[in-house]
N, C-alpha and C. Protein backbone atom coordinates (compact mmCIF):
# COMPACT_ATOMS: atom_id res chain seq x y z
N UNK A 1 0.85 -1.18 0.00
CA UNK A 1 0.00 0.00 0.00
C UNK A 1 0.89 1.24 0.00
N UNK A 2 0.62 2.18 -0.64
CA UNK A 2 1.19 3.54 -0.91
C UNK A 2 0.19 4.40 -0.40
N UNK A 3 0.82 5.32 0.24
CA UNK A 3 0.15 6.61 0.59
C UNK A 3 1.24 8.13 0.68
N UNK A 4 0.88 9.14 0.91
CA UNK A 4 0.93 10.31 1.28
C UNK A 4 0.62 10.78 2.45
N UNK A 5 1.66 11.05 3.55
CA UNK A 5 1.48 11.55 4.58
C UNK A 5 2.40 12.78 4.96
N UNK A 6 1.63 13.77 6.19
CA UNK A 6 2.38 14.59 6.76
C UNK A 6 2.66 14.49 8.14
N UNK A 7 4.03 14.55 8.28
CA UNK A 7 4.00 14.68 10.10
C UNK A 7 3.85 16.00 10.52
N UNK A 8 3.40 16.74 11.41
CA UNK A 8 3.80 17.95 11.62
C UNK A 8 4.07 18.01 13.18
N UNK A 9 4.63 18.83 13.23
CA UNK A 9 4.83 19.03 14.93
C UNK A 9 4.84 20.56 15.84
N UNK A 10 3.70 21.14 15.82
CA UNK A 10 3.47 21.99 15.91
C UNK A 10 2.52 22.70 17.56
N UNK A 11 3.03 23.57 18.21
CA UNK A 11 2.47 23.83 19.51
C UNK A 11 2.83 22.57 20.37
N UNK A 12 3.50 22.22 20.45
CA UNK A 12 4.02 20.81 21.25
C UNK A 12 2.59 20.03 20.81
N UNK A 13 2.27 19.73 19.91
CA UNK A 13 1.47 18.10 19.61
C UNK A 13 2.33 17.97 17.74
N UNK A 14 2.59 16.69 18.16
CA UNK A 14 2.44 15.92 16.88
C UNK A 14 1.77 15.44 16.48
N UNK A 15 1.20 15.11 15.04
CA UNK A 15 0.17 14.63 14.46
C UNK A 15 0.85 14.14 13.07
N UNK A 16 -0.43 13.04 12.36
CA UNK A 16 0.30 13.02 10.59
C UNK A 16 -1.16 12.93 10.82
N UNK A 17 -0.97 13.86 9.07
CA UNK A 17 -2.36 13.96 8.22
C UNK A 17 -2.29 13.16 7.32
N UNK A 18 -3.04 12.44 6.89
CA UNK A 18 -3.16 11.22 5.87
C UNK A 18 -3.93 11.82 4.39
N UNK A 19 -3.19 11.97 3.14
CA UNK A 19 -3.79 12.49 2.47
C UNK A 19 -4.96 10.86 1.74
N UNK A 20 -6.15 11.54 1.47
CA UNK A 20 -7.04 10.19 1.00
C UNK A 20 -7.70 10.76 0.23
N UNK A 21 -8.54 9.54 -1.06
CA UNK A 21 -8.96 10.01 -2.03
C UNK A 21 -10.43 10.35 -1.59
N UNK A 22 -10.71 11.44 -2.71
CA UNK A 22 -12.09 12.63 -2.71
C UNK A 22 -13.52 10.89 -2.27
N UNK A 23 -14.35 11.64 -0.81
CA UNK A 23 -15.43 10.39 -0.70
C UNK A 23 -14.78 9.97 0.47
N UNK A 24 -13.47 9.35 0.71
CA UNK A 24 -13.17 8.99 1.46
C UNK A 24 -13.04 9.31 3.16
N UNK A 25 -13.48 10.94 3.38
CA UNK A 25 -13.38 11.79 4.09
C UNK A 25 -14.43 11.39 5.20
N UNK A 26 -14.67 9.84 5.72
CA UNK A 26 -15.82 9.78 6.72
C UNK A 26 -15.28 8.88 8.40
N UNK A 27 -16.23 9.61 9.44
CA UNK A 27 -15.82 9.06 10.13
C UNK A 27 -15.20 7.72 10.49
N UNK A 28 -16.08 6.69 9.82
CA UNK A 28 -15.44 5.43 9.97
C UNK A 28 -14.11 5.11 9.38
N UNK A 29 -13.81 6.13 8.61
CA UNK A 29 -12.62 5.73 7.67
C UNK A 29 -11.47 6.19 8.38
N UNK A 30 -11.98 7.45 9.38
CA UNK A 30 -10.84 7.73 10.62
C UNK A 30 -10.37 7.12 11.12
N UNK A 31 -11.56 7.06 12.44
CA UNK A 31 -11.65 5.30 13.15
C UNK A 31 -10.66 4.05 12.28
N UNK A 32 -10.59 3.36 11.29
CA UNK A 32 -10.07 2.55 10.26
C UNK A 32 -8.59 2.90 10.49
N UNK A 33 -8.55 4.94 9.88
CA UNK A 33 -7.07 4.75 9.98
C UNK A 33 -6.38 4.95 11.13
N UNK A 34 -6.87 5.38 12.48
CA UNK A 34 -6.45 5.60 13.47
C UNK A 34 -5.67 4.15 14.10
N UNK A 35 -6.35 3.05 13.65
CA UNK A 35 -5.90 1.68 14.26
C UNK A 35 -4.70 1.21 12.98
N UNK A 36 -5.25 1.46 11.92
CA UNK A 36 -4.24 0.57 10.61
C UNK A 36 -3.37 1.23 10.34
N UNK A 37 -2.90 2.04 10.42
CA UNK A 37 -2.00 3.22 10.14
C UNK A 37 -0.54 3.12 11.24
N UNK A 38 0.34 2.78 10.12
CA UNK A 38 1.47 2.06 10.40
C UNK A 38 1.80 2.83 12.04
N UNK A 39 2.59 1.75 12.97
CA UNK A 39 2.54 2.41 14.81
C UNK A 39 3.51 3.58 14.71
N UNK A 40 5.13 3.52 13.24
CA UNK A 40 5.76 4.82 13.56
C UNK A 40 5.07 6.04 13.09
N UNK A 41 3.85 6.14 12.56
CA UNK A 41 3.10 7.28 12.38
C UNK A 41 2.73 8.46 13.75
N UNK A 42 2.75 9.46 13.93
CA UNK A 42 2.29 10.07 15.71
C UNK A 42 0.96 9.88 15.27
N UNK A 43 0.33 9.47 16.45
CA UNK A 43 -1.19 9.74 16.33
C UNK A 43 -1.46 11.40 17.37
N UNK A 44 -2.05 12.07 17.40
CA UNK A 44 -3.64 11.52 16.63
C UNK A 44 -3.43 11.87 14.84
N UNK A 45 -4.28 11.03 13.82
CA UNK A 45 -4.78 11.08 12.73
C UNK A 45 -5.29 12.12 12.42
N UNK A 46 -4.99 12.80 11.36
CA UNK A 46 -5.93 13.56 10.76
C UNK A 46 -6.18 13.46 9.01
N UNK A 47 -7.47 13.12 8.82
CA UNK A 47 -7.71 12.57 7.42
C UNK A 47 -7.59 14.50 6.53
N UNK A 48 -7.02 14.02 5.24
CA UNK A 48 -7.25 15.42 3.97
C UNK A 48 -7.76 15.10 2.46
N UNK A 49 -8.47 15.35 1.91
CA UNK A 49 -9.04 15.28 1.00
C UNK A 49 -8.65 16.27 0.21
N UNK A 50 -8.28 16.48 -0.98
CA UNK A 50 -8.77 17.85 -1.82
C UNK A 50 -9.69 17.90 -2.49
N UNK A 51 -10.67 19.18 -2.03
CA UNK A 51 -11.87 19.24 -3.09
C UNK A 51 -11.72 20.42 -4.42
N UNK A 52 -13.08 20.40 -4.93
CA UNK A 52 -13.01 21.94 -5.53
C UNK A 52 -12.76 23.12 -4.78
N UNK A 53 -13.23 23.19 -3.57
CA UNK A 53 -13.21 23.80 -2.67
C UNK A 53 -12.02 24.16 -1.63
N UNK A 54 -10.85 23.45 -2.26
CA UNK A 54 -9.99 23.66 -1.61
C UNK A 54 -9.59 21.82 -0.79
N UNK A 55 -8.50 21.91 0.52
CA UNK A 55 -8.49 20.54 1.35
C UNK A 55 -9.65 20.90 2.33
N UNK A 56 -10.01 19.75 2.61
CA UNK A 56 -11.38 19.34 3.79
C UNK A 56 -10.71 18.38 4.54
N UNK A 57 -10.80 18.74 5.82
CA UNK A 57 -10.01 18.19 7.02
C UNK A 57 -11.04 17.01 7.79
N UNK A 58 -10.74 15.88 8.57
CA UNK A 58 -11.24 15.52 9.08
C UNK A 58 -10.58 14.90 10.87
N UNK A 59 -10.84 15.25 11.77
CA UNK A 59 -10.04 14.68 12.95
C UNK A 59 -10.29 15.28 14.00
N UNK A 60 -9.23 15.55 14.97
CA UNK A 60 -8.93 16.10 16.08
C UNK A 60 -9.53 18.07 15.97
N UNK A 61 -10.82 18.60 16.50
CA UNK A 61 -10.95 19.63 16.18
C UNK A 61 -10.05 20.41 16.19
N UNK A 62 -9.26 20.90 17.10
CA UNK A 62 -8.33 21.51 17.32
C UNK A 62 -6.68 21.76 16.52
N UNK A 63 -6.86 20.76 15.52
CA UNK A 63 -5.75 20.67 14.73
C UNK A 63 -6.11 21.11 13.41
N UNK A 64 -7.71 20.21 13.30
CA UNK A 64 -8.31 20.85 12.25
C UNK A 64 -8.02 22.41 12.11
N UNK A 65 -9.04 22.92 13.04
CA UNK A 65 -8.91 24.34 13.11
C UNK A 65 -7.32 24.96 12.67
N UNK A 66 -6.02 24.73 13.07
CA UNK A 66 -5.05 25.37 12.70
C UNK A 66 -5.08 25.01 11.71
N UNK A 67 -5.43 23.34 10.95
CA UNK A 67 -4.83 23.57 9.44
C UNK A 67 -5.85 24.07 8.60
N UNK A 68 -7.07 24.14 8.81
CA UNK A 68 -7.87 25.22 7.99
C UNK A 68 -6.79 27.15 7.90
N UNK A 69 -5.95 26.88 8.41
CA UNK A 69 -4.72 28.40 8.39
C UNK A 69 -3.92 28.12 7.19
N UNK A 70 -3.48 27.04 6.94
CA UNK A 70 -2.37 26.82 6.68
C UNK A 70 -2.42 25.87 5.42
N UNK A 71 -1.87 26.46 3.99
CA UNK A 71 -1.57 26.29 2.84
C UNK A 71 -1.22 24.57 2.63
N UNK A 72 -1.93 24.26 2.21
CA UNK A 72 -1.66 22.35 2.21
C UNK A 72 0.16 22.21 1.44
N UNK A 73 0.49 22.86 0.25
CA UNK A 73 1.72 22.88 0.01
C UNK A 73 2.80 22.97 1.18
N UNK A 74 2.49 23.81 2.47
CA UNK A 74 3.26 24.26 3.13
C UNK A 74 3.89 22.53 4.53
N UNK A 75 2.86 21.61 4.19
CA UNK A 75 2.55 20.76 5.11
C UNK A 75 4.24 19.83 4.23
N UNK A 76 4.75 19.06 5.03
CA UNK A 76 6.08 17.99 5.11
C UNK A 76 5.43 17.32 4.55
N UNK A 77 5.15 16.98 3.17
CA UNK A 77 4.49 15.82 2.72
C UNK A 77 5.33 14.79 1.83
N UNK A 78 5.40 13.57 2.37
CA UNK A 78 6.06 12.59 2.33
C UNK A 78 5.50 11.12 1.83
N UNK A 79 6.04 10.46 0.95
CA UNK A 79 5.32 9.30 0.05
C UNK A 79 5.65 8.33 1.32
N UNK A 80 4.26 7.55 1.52
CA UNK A 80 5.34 5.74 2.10
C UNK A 80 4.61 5.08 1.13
N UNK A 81 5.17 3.66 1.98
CA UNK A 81 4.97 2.19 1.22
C UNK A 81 4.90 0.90 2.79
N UNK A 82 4.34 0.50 2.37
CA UNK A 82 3.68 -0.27 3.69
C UNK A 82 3.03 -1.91 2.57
């Protein structure tokens, strides 16, 4: 499996945002990746989508909220393989 992730580490919490395809953006699919999502990942999870509308966040409110600030280019985004 291949994906796209970001770690960030920001205000003393770490987090990775999981980029996932458009649809995919639902609670259960959090839940899903919060457990399957390889253990050196930091939790907490935060799911990203890109829409027309720009990225649509899904997760931890509070992280949400900062990255609704902050330019998705600007995020450490990094390919794995699992």
């Amino acid at each position: 499996m291949r994906f796209s992730a970001a770690v960030v580490k920001e205000q003393g919490v770490t987090f990775t945002v999981l980029k996932v395809k458009s649809g995919y953006l639902t609670q259960d699919n959090l839940s899903a990746s919060q457990t399957s999502a390889p253990q050196n990942l930091p939790r907490p999870i935060i799911l990203m989508e890109d829409s027309s509308q720009g990225p649509r966040y899904l997760g931890r409110h509070d992280i949400v909220n900062f990255l609704s600030g902050v330019y998705v280019e600007q995020l450490p985004w990094q390919k794995f393989e699992v």
